[in-house]
Protein backbone atom coordinates (compact mmCIF):
# COMPACT_ATOMS: atom_id res chain seq x y z
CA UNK A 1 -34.00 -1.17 -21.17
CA UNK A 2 -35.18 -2.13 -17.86
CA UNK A 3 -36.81 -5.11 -18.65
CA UNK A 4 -33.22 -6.07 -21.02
CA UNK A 5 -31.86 -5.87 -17.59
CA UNK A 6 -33.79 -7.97 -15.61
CA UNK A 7 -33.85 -10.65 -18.20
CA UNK A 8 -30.56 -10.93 -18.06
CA UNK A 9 -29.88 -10.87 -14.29
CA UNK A 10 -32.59 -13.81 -13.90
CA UNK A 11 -30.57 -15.91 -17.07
CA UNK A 12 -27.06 -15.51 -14.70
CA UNK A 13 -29.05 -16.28 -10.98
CA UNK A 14 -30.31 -19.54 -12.67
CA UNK A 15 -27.46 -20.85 -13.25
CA UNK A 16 -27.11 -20.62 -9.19
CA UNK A 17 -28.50 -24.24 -8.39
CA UNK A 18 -29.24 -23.48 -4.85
CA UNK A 19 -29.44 -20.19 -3.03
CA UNK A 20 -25.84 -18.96 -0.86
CA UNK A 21 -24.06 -21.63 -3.25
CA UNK A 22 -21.04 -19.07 -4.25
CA UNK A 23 -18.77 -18.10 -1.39
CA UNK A 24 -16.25 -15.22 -2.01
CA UNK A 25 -13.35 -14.85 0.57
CA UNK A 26 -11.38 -12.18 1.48
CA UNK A 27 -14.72 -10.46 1.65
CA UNK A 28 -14.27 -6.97 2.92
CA UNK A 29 -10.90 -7.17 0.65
CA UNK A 30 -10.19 -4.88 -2.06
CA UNK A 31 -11.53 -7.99 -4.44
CA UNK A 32 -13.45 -9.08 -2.37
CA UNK A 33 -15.85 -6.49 -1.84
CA UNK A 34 -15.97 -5.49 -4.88
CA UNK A 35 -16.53 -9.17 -6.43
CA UNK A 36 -19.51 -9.32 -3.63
CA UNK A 37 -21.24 -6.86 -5.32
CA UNK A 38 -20.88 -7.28 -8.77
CA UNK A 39 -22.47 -10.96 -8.00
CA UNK A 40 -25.13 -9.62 -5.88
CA UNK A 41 -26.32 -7.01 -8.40
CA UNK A 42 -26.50 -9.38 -11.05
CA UNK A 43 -29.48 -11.33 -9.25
CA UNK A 44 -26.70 -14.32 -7.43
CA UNK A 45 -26.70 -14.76 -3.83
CA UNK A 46 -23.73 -14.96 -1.89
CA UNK A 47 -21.75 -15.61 0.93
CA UNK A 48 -18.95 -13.62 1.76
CA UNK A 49 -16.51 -14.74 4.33
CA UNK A 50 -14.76 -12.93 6.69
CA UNK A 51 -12.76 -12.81 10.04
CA UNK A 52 -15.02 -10.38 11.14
CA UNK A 53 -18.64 -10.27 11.71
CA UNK A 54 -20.49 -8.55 9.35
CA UNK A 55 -24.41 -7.79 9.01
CA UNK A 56 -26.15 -9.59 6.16
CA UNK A 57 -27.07 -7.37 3.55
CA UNK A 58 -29.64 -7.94 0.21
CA UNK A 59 -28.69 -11.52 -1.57
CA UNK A 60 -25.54 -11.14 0.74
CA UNK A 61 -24.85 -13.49 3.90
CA UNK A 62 -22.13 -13.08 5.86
CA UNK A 63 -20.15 -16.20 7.61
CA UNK A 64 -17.18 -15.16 9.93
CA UNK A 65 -15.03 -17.79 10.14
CA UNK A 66 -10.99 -18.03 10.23
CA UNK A 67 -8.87 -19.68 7.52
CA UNK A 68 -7.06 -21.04 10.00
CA UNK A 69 -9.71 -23.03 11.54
CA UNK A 70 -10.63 -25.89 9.50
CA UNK A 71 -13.61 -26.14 11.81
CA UNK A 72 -15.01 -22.77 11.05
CA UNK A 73 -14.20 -23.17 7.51
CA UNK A 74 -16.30 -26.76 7.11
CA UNK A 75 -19.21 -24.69 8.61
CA UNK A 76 -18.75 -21.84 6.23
CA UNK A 77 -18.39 -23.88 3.08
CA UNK A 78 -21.54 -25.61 3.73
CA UNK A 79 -23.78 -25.93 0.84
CA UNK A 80 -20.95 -24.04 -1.50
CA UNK A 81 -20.94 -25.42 -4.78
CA UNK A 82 -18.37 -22.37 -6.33
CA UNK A 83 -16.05 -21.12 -3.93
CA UNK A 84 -13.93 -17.56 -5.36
CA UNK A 85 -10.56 -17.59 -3.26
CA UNK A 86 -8.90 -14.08 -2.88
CA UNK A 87 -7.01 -14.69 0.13
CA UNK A 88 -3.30 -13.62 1.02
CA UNK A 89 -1.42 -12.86 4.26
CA UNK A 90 1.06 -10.11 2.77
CA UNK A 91 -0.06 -7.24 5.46
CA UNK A 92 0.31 -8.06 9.52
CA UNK A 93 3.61 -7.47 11.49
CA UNK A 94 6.74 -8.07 10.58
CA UNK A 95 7.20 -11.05 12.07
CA UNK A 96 3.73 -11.98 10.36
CA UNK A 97 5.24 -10.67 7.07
CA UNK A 98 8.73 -12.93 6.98
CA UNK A 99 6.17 -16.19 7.63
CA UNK A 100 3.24 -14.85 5.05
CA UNK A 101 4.74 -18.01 2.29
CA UNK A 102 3.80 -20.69 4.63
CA UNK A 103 1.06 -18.67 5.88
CA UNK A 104 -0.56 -18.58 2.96
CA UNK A 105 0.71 -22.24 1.61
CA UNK A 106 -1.34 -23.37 4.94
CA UNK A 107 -4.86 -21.33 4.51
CA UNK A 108 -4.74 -22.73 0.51
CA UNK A 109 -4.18 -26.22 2.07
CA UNK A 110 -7.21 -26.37 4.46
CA UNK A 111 -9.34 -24.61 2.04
CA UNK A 112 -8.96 -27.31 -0.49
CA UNK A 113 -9.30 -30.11 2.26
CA UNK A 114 -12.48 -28.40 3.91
CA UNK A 115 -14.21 -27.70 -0.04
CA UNK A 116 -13.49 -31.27 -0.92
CA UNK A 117 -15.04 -32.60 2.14
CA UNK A 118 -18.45 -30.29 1.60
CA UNK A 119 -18.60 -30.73 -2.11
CA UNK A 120 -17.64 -27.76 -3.61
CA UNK A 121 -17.66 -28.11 -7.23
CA UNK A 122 -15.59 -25.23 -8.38
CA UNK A 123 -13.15 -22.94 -7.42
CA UNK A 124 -11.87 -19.75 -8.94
CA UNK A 125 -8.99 -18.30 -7.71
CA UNK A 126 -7.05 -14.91 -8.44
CA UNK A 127 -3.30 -15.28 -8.74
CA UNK A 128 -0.24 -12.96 -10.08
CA UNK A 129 1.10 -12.92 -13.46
CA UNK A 130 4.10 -15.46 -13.42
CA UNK A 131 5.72 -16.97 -16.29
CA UNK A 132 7.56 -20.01 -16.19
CA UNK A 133 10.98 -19.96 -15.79
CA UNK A 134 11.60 -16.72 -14.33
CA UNK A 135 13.28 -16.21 -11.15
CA UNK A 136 10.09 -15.36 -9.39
CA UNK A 137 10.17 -13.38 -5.81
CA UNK A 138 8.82 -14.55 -2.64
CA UNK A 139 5.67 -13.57 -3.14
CA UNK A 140 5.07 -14.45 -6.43
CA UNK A 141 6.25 -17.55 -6.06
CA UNK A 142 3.70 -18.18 -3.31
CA UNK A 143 1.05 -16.75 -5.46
CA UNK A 144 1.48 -19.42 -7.53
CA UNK A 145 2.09 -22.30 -5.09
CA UNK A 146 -1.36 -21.63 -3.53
CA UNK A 147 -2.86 -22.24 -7.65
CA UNK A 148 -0.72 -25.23 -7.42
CA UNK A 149 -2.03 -26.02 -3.87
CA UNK A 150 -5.60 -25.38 -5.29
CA UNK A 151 -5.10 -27.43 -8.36
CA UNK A 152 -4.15 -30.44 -6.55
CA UNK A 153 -6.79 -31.86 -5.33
CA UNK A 154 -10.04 -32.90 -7.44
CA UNK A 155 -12.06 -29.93 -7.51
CA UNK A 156 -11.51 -28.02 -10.90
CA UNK A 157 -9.80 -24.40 -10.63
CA UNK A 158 -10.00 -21.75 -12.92
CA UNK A 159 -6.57 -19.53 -12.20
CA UNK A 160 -6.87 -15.57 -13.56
CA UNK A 161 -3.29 -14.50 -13.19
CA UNK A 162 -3.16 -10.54 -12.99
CA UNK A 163 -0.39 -7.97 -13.93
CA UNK A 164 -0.72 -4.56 -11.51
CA UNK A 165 -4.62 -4.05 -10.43
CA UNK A 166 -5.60 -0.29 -10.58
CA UNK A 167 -8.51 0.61 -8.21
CA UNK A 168 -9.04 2.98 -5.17
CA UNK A 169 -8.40 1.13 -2.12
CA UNK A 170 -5.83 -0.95 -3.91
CA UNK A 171 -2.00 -1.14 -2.46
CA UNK A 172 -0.42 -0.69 -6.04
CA UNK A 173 -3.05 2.26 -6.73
CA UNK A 174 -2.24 3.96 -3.21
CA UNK A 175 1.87 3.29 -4.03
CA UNK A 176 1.27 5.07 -7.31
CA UNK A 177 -0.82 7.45 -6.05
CA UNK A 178 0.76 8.81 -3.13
CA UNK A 179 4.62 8.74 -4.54
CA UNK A 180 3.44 10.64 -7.64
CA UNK A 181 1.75 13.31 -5.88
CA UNK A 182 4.36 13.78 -3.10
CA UNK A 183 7.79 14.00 -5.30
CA UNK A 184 8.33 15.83 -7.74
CA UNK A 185 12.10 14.07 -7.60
CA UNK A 186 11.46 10.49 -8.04
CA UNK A 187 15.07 8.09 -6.86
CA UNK A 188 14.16 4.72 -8.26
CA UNK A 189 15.83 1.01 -8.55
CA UNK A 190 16.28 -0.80 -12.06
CA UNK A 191 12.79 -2.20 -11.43
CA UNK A 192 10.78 1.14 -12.83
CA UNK A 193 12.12 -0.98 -16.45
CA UNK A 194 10.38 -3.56 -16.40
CA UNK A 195 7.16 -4.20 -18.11
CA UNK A 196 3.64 -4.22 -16.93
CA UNK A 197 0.15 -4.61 -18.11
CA UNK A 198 -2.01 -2.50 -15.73
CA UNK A 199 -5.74 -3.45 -15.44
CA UNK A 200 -8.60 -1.57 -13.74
CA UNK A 201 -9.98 -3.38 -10.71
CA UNK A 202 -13.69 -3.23 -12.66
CA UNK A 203 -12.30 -5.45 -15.37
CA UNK A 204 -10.58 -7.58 -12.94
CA UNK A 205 -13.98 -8.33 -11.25
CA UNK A 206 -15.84 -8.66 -14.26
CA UNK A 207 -13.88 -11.45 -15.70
CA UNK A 208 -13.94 -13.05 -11.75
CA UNK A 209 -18.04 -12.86 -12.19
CA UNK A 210 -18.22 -13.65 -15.68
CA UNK A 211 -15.98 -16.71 -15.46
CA UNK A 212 -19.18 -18.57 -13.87
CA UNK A 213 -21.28 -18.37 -17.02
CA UNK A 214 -18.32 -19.92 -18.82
CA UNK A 215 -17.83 -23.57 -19.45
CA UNK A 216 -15.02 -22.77 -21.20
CA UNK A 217 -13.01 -21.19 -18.31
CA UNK A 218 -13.64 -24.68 -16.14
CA UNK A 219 -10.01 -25.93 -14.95
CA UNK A 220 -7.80 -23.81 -17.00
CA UNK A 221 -5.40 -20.76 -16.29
CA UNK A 222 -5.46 -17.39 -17.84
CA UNK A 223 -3.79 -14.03 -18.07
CA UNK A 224 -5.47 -11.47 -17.76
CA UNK A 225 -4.06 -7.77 -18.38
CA UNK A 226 -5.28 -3.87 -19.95
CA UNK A 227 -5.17 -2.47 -23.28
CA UNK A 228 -1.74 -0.83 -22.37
CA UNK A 229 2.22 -2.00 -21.63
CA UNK A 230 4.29 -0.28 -20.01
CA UNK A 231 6.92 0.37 -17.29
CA UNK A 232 6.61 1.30 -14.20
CA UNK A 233 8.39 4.34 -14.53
CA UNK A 234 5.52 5.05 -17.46
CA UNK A 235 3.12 4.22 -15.03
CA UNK A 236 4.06 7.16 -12.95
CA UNK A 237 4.36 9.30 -15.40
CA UNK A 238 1.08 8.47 -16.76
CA UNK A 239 -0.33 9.17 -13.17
CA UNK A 240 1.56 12.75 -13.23
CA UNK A 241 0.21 13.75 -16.31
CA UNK A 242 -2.76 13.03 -14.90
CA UNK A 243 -2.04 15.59 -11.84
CA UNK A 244 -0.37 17.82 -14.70
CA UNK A 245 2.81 17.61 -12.40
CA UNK A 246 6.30 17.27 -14.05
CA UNK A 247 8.03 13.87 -12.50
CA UNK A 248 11.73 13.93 -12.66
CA UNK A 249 13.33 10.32 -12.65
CA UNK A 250 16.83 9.59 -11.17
CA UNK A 251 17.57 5.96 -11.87
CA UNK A 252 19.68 3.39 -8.96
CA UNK A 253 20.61 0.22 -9.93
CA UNK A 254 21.55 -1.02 -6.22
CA UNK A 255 18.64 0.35 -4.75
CA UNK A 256 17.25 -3.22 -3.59
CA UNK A 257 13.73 -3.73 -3.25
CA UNK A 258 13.80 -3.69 0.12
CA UNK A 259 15.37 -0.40 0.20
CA UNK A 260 12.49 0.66 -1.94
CA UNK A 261 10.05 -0.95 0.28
CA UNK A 262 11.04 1.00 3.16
CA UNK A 263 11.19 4.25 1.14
CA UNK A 264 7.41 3.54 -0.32
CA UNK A 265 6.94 3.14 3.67
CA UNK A 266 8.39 6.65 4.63
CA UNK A 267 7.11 8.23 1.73
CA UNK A 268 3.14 6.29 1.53
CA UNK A 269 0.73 5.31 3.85
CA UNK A 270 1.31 1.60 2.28
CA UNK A 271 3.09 -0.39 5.10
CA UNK A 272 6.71 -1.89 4.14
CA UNK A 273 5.41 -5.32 4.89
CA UNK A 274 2.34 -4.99 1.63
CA UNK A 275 4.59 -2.65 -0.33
CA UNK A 276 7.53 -5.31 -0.31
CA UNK A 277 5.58 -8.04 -1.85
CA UNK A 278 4.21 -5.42 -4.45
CA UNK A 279 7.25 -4.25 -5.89
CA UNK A 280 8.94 -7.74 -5.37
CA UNK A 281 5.80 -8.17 -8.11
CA UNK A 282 7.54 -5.84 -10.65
CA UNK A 283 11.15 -7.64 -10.75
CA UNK A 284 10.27 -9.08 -13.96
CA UNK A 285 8.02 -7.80 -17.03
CA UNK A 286 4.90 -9.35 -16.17
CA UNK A 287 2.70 -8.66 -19.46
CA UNK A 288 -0.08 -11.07 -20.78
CA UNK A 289 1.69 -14.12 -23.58
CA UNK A 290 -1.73 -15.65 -24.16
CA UNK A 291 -4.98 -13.37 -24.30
CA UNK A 292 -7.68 -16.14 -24.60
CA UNK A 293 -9.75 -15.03 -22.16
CA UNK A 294 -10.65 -12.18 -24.41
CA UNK A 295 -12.33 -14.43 -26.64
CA UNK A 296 -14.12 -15.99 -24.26
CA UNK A 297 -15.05 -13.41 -22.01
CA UNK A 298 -15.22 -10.24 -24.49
CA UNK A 299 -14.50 -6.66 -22.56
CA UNK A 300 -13.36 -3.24 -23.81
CA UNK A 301 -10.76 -3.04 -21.15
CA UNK A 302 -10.06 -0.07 -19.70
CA UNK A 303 -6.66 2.06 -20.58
CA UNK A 304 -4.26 2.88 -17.90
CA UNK A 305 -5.75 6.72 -17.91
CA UNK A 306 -9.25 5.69 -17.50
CA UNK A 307 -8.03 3.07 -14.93
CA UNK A 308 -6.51 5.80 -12.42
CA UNK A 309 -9.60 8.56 -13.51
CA UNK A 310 -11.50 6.27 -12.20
CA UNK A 311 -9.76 5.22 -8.86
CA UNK A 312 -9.04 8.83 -8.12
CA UNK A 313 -12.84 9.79 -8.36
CA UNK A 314 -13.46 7.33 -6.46
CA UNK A 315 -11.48 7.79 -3.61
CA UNK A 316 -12.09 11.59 -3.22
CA UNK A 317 -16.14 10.94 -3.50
CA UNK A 318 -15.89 7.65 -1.16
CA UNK A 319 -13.00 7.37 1.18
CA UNK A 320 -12.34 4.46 3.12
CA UNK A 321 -13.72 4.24 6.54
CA UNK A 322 -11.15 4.33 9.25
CA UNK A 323 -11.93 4.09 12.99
CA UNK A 324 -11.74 7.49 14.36
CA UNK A 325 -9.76 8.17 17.42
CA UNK A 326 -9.49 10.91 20.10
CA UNK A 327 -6.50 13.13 19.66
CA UNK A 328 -4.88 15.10 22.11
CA UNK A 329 -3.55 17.11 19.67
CA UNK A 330 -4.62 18.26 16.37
CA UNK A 331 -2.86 17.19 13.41
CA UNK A 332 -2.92 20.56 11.55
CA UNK A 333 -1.65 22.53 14.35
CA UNK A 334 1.33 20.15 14.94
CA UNK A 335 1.93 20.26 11.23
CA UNK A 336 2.29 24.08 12.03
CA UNK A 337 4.37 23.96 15.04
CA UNK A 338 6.75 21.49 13.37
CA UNK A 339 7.22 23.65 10.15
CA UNK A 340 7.24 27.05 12.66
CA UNK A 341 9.89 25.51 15.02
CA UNK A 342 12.16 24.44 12.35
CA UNK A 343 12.22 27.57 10.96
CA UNK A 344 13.16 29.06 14.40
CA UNK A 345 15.74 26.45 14.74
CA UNK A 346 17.44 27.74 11.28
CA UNK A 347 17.52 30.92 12.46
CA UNK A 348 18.87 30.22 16.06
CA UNK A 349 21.49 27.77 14.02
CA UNK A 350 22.94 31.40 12.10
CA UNK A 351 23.42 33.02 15.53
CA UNK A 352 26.59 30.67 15.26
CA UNK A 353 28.34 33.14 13.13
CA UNK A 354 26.54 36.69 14.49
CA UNK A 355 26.83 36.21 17.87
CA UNK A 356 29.33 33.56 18.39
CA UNK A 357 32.72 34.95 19.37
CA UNK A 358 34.37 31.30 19.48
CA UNK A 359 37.04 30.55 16.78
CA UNK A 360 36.13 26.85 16.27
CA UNK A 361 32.82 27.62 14.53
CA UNK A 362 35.01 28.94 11.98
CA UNK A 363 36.66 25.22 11.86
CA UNK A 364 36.01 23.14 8.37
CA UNK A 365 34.31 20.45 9.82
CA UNK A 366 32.02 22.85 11.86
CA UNK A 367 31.13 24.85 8.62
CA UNK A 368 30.37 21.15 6.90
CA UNK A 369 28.28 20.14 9.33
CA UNK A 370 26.55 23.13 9.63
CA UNK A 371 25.77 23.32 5.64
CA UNK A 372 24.99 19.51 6.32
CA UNK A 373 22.37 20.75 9.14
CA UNK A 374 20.56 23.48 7.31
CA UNK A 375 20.22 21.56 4.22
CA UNK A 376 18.74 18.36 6.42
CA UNK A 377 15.84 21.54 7.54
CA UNK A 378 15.21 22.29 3.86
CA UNK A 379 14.43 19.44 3.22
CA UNK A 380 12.42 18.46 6.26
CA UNK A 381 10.09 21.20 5.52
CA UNK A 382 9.78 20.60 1.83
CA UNK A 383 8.84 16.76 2.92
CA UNK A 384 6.78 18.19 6.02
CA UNK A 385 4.48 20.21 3.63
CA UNK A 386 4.10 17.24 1.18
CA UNK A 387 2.94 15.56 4.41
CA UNK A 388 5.56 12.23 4.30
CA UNK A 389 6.62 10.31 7.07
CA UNK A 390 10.29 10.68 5.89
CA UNK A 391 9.58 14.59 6.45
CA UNK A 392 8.82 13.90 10.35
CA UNK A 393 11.49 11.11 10.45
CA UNK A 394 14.03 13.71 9.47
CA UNK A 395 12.43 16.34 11.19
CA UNK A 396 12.78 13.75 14.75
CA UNK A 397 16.35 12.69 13.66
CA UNK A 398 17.32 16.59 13.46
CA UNK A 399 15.42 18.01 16.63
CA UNK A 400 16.97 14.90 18.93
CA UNK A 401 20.95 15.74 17.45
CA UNK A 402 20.04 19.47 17.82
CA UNK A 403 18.82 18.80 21.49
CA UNK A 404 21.86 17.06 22.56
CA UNK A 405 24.32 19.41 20.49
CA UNK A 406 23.28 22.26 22.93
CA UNK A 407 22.93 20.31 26.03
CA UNK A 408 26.29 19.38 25.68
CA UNK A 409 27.19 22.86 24.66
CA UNK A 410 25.87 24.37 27.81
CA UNK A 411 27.80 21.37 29.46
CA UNK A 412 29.86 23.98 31.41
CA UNK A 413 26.70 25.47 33.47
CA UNK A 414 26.50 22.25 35.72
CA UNK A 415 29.92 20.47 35.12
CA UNK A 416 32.31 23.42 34.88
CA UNK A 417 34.07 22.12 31.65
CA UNK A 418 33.09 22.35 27.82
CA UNK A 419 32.52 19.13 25.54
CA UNK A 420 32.07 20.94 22.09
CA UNK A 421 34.45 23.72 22.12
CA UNK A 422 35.73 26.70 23.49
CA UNK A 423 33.18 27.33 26.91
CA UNK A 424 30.33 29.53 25.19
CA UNK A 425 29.77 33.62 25.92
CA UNK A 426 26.83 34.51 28.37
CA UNK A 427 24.58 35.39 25.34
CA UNK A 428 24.97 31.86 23.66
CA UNK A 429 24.51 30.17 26.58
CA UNK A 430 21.13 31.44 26.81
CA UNK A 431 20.71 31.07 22.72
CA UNK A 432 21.41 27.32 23.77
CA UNK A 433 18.49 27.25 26.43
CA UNK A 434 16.01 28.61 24.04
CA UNK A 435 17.66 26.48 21.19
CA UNK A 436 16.86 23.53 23.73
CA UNK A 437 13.39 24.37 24.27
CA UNK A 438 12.79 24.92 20.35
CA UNK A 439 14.38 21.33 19.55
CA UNK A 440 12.51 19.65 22.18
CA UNK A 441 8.89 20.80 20.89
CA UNK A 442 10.07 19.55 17.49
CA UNK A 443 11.00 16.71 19.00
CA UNK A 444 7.28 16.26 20.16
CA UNK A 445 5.27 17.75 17.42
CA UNK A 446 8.00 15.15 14.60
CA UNK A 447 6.73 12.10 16.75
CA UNK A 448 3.33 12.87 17.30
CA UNK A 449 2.94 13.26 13.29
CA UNK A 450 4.88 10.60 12.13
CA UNK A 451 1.99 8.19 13.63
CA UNK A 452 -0.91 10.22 12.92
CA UNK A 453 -0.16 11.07 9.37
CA UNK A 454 -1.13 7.30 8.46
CA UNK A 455 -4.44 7.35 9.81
CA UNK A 456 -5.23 10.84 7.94
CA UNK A 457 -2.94 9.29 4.48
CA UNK A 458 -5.63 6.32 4.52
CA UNK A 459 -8.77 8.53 4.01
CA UNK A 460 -7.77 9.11 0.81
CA UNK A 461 -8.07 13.20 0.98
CA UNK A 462 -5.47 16.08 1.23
CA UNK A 463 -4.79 16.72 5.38
């Protein structure tokens, strides 16, 4: 078995004409990485580039060079002969975000120019699924400008155009992951329709590696996809079975994606700028036409079940690594002070009508406002316990409204004259001052959580 092995990872390293030859980009990337490893297993060695400087590791040298630099990139793609380009500029700032098209158009530009001068004598390149003709978004439409780009010149490309990748670590996976296991109550645009073909990350980087061995694969584009079809909304579904959860779907045709995009943002520790681009992605049915690369590159592809088994394993035995930073505070004793001070402020909120001798809380607009008020706590606390950002944003919108409702209410104490209503008893005035020091810790504890809970979202385990 061993020897099999061996055999076989001496056949693929010969076909490696000179040692470092094959440079992956994007190399700490969610590809990237991955790809890296897979090549460097089978007996190749490789360079992986990166912005960052990283310590070689076995049959693995690491070049840190920017994209951006064409000097830094002629050095790096010295002595390539196949380059693997997995390279997009979808995360960053906004500002960042709103310029990644010619961002991106740019880095696929100087790439070509910089492996054309060196030699390079193949590129492979990992693009979206597109079809032609469609009204393609943003950033699909750059995904498959920088093929174009790539194409161009005289080196040959081999394009593998992928439907939604499923692997830990992966935006789509984390989207998924985190919006399935946090509501139960799922408010979604016309784009949970459309079709998909979800493959696992594995088979994605199988068919990356394998496309070397391949003569066949030389200057051509394929689609590559899993065993299963389906929609989005399917795809969640899937993923709650999975949990054993029950996932009810309430379907908004205006909802636009960007809408969504900053929902996904409130709701996942996936940033609006990545999640944008992502479901921008599932518009339009993006399913494989033209499975060739099956034939060529046989692979019992993994189903959608497997796919997310597999991620989810993964990230509870292997979180990422995120820098770790001093806190002042402790997360899980904000996230009890929050839930404990909204509670308080519910029940400081019913002295209105126990203690309250005024008249106008008896007014219909007070009584709406107040149903308005304790249903906007309900639901902060339900959200708070799921651990959401929308949960703290609510919580911060509440606590700040709150805090100035009472200031203004105790208006009389300095100023002599009431704002709200009727000037307050003795015994609400004080209700107000402890009201005021209740809102303004949740004030504190709803901002202090709504940052941290992104760091603590990305290690991929329960807070």
């Amino acid at each position: 078995m061993t020897s099999n092995k061996n055999t076989k990872m001496t056949s693929k390293a010969a076909l490696q004409e000179s040692p470092f030859s094959i440079l992956v980009t994007g190399a700490t990337g969610f590809i990237g990485s991955r790809l890296i490893s897979e090549l460097s297993s089978s007996g190749y060695t490789v360079k992986g580039l990166s912005r960052k400087k990283i310590s070689d590791t076995k049959n693995v040298k690491y070049v840190q060079a920017d994209v951006f630099d064409p000097k830094q990139l002629l050095h790096a793609l010295d002595g390539v002969e196949i380059a693997y380009y997995l390279l997009h500029s979808m995360e960053g700032s906004k500002d960042e975000w709103q310029e990644f098209a010619s961002r991106e158009k740019i880095q696929a530009e100087n790439f070509l120019k910089a492996a054309t001068q060196v030699g390079v004598k193949r590129i492979i390149y990992l693009g979206g699924l597109v079809h032609e003709g469609s009204d393609l978004s943003p950033h699909m439409k750059s995904r498959k400008q920088v093929g174009q780009i790539l194409a161009s010149g005289d080196i040959p490309v081999t394009e593998l155009r992928a439907s939604i990748i499923i692997g830990a670590k992966g935006g789509s996976y984390a989207m998924l992951r985190y919006l399935v296991e946090r509501l139960r109550i799922m408010v979604c645009p016309s784009w949970v329709k459309s079709l998909a073909q979800p493959i696992a990350v594995d088979d994605v980087v199988h068919y990356l590696a394998e496309c070397i061995t391949k003569s066949e694969t030389v200057g051509k584009i394929f689609e590559i996809g899993g065993p299963d079809k389906m929609t989005y909304e399917e795809l969640m579904r899937v993923y709650a079975a999975y949990l054993n959860k029950n996932l009810f779907v309430i379907q908004i045709p205006f909802l636009t994606t960007r809408l969504s995009s900053y929902w996904v943002d409130l709701i996942t520790p996936v940033k609006a700028s990545l999640a944008r681009p992502l479901i921008d992605s599932l518009v339009h049915d993006t399913v494989v036409t033209d499975d060739s690369i099956t034939k060529i590159i046989p692979l019992r592809l993994k189903s959608v079940r497997e796919s997310i088994d597999i991620a989810t394993k993964e990230m509870k035995s292997s979180p990422p690594k995120i820098e770790s930073k001093t806190e002042k505070t402790n997360f899980k004793i904000n996230q009890k002070i929050i839930q404990t001070s909204l509670i308080a402020l519910g029940i400081i909120g019913t002295t209105y009508y126990w203690l309250d001798d005024r008249a106008d809380v008896y007014d219909p607009l007070w009584i709406l406002a107040s149903v308005v008020w304790f249903t906007v706590i309900v639901l902060s606390i339900v959200t708070i316990r799921n651990k959401t950002r929308l949960g703290y944003m609510m919580a911060g919108v509440l606590s700040w409204v709150t805090l100035a409702f009472w200031l203004f209410d105790n208006y009389y104490v300095v100023f002599g004259i009431s704002l709200i209503a009727s000037t307050p008893n003795e015994l609400i005035t004080i209700r107000n001052f402890i009201g005021i020091a209740v809102a303004s810790i949740t004030v504190i504890a709803s901002h202090n959580l709504f940052h941290k809970v992104m760091i603590y979202q990305a290690k991929g385990k329960p807070i």
